[in-house]
PDB file of N, CA and C in Angstrom:
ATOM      1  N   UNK A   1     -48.099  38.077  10.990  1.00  0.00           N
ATOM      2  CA  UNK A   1     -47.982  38.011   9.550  1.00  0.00           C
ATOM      3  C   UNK A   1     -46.611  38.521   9.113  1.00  0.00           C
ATOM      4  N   UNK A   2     -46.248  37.912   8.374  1.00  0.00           N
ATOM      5  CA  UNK A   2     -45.223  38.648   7.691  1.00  0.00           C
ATOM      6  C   UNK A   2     -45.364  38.590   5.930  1.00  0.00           C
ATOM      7  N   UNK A   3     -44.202  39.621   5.094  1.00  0.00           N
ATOM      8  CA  UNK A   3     -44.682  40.025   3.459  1.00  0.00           C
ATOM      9  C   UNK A   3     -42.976  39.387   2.914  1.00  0.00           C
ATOM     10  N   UNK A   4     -43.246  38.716   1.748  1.00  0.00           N
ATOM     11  CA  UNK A   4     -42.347  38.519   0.846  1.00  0.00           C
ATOM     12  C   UNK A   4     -42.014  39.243  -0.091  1.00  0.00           C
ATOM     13  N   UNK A   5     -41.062  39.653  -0.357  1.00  0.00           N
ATOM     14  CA  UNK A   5     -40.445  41.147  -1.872  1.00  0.00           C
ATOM     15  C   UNK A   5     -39.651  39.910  -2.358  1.00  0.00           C
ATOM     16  N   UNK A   6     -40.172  39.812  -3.672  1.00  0.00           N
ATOM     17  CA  UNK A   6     -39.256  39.320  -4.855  1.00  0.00           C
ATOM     18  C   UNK A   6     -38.620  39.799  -5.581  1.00  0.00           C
ATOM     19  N   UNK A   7     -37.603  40.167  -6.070  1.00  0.00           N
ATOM     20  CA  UNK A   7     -37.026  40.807  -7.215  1.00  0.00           C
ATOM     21  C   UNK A   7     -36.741  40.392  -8.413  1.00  0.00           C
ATOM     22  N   UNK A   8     -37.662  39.774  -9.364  1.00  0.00           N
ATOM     23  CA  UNK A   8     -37.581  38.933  -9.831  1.00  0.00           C
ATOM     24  C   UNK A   8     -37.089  38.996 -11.444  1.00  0.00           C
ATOM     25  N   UNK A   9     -36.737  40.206 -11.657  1.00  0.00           N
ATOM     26  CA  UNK A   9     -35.980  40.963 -12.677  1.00  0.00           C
ATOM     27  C   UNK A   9     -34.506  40.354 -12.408  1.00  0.00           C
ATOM     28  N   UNK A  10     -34.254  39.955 -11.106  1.00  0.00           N
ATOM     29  CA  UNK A  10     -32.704  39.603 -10.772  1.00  0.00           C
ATOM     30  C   UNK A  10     -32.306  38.032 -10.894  1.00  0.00           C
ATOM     31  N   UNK A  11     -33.560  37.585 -10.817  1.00  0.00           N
ATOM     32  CA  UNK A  11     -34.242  36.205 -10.617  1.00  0.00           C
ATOM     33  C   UNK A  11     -32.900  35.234 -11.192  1.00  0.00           C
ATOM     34  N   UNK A  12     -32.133  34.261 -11.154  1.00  0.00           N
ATOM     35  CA  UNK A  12     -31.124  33.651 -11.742  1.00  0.00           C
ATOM     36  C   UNK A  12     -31.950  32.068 -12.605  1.00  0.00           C
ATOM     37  N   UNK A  13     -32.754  31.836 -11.525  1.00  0.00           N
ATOM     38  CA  UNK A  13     -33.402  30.518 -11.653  1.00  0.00           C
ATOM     39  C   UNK A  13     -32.956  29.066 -11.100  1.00  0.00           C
ATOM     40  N   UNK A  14     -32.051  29.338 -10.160  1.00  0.00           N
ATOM     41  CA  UNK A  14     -31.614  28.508  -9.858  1.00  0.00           C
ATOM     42  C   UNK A  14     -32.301  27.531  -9.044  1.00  0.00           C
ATOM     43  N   UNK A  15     -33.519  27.585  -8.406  1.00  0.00           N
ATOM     44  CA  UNK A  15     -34.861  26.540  -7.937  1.00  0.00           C
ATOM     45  C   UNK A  15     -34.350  26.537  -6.523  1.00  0.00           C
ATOM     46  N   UNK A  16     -33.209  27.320  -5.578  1.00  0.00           N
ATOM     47  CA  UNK A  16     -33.113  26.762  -4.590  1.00  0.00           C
ATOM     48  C   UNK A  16     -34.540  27.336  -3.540  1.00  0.00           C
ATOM     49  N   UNK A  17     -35.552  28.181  -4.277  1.00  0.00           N
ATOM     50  CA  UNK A  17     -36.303  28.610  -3.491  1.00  0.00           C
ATOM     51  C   UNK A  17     -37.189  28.119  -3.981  1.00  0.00           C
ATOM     52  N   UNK A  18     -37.670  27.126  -4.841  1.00  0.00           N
ATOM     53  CA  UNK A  18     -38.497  26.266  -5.263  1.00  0.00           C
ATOM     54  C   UNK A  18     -38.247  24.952  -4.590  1.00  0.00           C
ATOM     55  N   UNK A  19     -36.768  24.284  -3.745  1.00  0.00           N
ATOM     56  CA  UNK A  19     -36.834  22.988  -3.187  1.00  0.00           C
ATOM     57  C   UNK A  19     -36.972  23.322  -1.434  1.00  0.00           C
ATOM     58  N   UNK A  20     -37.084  24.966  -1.200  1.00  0.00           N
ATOM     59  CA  UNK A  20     -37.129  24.998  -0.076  1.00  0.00           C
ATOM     60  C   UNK A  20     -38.624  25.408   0.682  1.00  0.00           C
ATOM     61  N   UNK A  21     -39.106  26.092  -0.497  1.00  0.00           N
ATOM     62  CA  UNK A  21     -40.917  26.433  -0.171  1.00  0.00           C
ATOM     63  C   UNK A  21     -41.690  25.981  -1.481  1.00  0.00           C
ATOM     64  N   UNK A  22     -42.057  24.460  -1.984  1.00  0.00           N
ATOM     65  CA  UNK A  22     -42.607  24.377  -3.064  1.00  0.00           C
ATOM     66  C   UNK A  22     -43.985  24.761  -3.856  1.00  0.00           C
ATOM     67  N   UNK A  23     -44.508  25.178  -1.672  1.00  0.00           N
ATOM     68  CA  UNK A  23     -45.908  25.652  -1.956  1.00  0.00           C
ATOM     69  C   UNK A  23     -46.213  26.842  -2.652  1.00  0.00           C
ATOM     70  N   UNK A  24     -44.819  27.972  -2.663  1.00  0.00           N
ATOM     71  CA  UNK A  24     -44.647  29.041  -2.697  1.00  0.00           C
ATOM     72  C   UNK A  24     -43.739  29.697  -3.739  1.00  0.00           C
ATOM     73  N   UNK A  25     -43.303  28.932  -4.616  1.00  0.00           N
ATOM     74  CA  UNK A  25     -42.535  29.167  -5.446  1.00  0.00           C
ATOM     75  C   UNK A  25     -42.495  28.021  -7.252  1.00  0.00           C
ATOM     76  N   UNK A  26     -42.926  28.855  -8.444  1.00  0.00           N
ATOM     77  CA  UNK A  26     -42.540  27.475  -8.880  1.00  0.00           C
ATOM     78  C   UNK A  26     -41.676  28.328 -10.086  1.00  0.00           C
ATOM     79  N   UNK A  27     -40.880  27.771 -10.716  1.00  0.00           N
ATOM     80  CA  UNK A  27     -39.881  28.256 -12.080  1.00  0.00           C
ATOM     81  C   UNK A  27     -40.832  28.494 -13.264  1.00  0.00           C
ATOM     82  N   UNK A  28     -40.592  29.209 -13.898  1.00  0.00           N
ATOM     83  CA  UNK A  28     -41.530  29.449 -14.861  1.00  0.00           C
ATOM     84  C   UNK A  28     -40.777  28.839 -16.303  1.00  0.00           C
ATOM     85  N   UNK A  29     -41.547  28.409 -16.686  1.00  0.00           N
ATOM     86  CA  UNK A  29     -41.257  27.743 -18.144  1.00  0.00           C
ATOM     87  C   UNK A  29     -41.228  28.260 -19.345  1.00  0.00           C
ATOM     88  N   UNK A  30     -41.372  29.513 -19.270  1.00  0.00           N
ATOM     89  CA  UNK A  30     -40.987  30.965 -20.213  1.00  0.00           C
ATOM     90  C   UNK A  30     -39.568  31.240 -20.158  1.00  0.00           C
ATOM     91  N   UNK A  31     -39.546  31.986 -19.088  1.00  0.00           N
ATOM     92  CA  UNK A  31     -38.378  32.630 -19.160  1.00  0.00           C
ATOM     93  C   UNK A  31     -36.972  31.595 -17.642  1.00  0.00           C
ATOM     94  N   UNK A  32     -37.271  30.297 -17.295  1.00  0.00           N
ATOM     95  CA  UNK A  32     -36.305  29.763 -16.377  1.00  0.00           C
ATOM     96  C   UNK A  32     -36.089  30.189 -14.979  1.00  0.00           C
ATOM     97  N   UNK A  33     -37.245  32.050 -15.008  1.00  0.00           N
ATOM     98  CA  UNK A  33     -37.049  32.192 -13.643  1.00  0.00           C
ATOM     99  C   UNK A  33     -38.008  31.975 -12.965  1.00  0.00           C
ATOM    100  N   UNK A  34     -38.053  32.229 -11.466  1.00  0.00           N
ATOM    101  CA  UNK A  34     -39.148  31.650 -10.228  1.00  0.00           C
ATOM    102  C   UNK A  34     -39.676  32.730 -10.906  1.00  0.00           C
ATOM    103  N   UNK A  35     -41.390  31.729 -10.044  1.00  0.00           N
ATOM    104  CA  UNK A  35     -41.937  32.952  -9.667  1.00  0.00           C
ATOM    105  C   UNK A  35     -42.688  32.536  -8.263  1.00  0.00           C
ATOM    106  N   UNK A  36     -43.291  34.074  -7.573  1.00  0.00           N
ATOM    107  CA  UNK A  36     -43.974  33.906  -6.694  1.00  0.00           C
ATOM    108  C   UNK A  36     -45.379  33.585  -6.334  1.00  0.00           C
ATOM    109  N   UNK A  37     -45.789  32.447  -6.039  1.00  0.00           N
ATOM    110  CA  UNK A  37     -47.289  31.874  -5.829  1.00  0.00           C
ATOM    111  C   UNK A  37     -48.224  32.743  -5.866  1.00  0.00           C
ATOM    112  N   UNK A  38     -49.197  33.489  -5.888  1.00  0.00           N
ATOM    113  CA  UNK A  38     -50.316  34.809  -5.544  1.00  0.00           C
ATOM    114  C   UNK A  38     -49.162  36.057  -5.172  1.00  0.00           C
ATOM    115  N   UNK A  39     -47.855  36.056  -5.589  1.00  0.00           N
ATOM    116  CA  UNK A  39     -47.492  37.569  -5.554  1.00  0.00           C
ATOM    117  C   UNK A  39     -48.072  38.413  -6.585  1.00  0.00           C
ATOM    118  N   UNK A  40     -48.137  40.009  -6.142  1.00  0.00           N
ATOM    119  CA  UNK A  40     -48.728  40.639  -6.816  1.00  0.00           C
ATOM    120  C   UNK A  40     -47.511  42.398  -7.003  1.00  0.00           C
ATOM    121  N   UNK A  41     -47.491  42.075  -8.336  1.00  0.00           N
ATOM    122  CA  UNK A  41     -46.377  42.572  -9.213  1.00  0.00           C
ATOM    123  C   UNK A  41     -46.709  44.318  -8.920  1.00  0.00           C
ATOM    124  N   UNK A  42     -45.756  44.981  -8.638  1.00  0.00           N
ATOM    125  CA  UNK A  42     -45.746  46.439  -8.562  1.00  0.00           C
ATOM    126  C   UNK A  42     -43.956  47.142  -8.897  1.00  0.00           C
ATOM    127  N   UNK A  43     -43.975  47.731  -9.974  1.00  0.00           N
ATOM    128  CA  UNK A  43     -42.845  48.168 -10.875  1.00  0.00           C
ATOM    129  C   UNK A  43     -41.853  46.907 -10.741  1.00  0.00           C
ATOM    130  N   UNK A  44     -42.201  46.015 -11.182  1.00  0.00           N
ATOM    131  CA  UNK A  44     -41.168  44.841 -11.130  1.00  0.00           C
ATOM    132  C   UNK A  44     -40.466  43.985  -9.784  1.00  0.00           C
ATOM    133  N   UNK A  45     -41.030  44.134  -8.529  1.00  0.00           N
ATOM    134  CA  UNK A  45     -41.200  43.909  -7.584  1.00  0.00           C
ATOM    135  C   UNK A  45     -42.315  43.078  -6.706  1.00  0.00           C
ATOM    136  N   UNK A  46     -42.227  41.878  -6.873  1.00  0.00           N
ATOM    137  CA  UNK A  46     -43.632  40.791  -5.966  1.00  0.00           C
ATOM    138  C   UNK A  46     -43.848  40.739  -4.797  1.00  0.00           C
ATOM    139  N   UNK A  47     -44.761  40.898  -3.989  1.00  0.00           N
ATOM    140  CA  UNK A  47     -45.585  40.930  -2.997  1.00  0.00           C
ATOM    141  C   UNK A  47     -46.178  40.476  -2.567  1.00  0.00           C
ATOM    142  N   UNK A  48     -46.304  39.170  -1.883  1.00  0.00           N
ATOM    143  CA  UNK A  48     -47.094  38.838  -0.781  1.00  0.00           C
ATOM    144  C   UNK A  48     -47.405  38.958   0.519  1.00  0.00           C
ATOM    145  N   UNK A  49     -48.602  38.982   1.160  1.00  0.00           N
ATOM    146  CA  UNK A  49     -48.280  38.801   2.707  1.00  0.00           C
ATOM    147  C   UNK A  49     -48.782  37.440   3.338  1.00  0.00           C
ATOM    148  N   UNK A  50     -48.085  36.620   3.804  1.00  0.00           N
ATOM    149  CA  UNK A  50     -48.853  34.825   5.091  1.00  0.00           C
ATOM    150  C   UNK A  50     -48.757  35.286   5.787  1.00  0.00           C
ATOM    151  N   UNK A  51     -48.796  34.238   6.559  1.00  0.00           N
ATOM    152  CA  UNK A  51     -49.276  34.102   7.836  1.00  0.00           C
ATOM    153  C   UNK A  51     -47.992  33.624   8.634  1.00  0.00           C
ATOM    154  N   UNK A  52     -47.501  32.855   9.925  1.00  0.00           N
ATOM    155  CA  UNK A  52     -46.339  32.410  10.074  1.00  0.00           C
ATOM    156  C   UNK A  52     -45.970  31.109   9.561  1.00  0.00           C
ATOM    157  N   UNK A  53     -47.228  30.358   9.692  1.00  0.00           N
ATOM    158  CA  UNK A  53     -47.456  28.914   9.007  1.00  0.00           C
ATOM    159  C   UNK A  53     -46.419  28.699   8.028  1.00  0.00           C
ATOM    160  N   UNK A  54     -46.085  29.780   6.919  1.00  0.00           N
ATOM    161  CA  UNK A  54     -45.402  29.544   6.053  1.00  0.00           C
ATOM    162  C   UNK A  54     -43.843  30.030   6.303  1.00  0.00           C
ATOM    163  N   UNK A  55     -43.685  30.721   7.402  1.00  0.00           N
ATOM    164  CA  UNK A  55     -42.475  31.470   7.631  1.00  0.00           C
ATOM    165  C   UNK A  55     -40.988  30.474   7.334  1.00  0.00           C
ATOM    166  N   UNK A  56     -41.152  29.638   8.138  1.00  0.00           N
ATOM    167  CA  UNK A  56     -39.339  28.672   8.043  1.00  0.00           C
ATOM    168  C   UNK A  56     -39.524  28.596   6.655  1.00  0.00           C
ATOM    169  N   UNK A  57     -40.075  27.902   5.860  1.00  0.00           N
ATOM    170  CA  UNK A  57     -40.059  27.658   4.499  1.00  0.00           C
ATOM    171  C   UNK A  57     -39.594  28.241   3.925  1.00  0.00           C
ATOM    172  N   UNK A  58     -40.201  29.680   4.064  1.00  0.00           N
ATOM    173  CA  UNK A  58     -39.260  31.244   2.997  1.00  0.00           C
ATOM    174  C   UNK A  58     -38.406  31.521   3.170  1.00  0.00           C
ATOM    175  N   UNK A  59     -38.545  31.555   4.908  1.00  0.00           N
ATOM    176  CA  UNK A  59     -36.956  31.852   4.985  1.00  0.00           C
ATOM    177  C   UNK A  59     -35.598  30.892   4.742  1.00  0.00           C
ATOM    178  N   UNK A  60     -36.124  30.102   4.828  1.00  0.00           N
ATOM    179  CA  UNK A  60     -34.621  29.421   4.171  1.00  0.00           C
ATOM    180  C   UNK A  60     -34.433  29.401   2.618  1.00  0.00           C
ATOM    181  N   UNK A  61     -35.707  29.765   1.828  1.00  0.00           N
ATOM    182  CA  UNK A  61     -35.919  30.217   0.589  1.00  0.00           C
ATOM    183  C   UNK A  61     -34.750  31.202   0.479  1.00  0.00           C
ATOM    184  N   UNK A  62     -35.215  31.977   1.076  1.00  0.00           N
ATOM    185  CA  UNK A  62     -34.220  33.419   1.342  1.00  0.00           C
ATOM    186  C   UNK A  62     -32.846  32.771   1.145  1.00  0.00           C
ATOM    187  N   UNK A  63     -32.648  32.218   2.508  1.00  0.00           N
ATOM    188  CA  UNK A  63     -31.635  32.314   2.568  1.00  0.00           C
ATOM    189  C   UNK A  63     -30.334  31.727   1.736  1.00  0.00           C
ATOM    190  N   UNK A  64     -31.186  30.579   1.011  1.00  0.00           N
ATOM    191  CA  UNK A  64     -30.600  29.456  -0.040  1.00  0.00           C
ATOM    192  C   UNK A  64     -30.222  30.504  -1.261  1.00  0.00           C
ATOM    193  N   UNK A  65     -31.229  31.963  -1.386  1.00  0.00           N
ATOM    194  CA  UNK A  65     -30.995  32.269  -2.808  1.00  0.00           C
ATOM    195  C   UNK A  65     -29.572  32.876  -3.008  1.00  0.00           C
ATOM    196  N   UNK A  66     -28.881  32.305  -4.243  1.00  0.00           N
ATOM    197  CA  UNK A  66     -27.664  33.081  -4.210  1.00  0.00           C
ATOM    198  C   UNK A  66     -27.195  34.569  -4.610  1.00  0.00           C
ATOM    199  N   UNK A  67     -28.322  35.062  -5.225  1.00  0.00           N
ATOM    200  CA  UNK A  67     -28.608  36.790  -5.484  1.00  0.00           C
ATOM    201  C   UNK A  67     -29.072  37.264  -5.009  1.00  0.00           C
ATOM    202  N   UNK A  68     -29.673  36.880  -3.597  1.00  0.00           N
ATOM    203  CA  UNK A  68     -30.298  37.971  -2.399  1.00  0.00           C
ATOM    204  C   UNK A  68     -31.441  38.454  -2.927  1.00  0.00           C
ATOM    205  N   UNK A  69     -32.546  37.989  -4.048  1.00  0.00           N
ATOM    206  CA  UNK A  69     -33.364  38.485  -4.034  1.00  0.00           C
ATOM    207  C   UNK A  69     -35.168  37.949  -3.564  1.00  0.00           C
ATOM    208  N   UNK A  70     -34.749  37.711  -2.553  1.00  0.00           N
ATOM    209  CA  UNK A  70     -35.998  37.342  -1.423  1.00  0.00           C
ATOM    210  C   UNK A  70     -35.680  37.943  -0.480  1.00  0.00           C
ATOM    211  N   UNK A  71     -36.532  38.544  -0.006  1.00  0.00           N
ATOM    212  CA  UNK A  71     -36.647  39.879   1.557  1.00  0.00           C
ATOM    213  C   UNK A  71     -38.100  39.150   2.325  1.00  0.00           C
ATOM    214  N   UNK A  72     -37.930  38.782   3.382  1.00  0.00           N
ATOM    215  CA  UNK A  72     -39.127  38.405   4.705  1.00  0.00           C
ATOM    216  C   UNK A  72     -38.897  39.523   5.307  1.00  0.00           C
ATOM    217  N   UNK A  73     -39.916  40.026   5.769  1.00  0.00           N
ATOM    218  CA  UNK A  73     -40.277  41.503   6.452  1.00  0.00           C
ATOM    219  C   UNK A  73     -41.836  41.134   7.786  1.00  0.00           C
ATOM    220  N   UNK A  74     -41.468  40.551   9.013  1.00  0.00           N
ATOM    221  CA  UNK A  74     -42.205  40.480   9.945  1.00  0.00           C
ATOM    222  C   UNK A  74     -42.914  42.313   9.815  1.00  0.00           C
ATOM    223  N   UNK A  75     -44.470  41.920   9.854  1.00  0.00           N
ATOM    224  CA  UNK A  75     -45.538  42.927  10.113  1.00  0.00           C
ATOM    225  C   UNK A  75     -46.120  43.076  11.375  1.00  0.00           C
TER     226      UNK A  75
END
């Protein structure tokens, strides 16, 4: 398993982590930024944990974002 940290206070909106995990990410139509699928919000900080199934996906999520705020953390 591994856990996703969003920072989503930093969030820009730029969708590159919405064309790289769509299962897992969608823009919100409020405020322009992502958000995270079943993350679960603690002092402004999102949280999930999958399985590996979903791993390449995020991580290139990650890696596409241009404000560094996606963290993959193998458990």
């Amino acid at each position: 398993m591994f856990q996703i940290l969003f920072h989503r206070k930093k969030c820009i909106g730029c969708n590159a982590c919405v064309e790289a995990a769509p299962e897992r990410w969608r823009v919100s139509k409020k405020d322009g930024r992502c958000n995270l699928i079943d993350g679960k919000e603690k002092k402004g900080i999102y949280k999930v944990m999958l399985s590996f199934d979903e791993y390449e996906q995020n991580l290139e999520a990650a890696n596409n974002c241009p404000v560094k705020v996606i963290q993959l953390t193998e458990l």
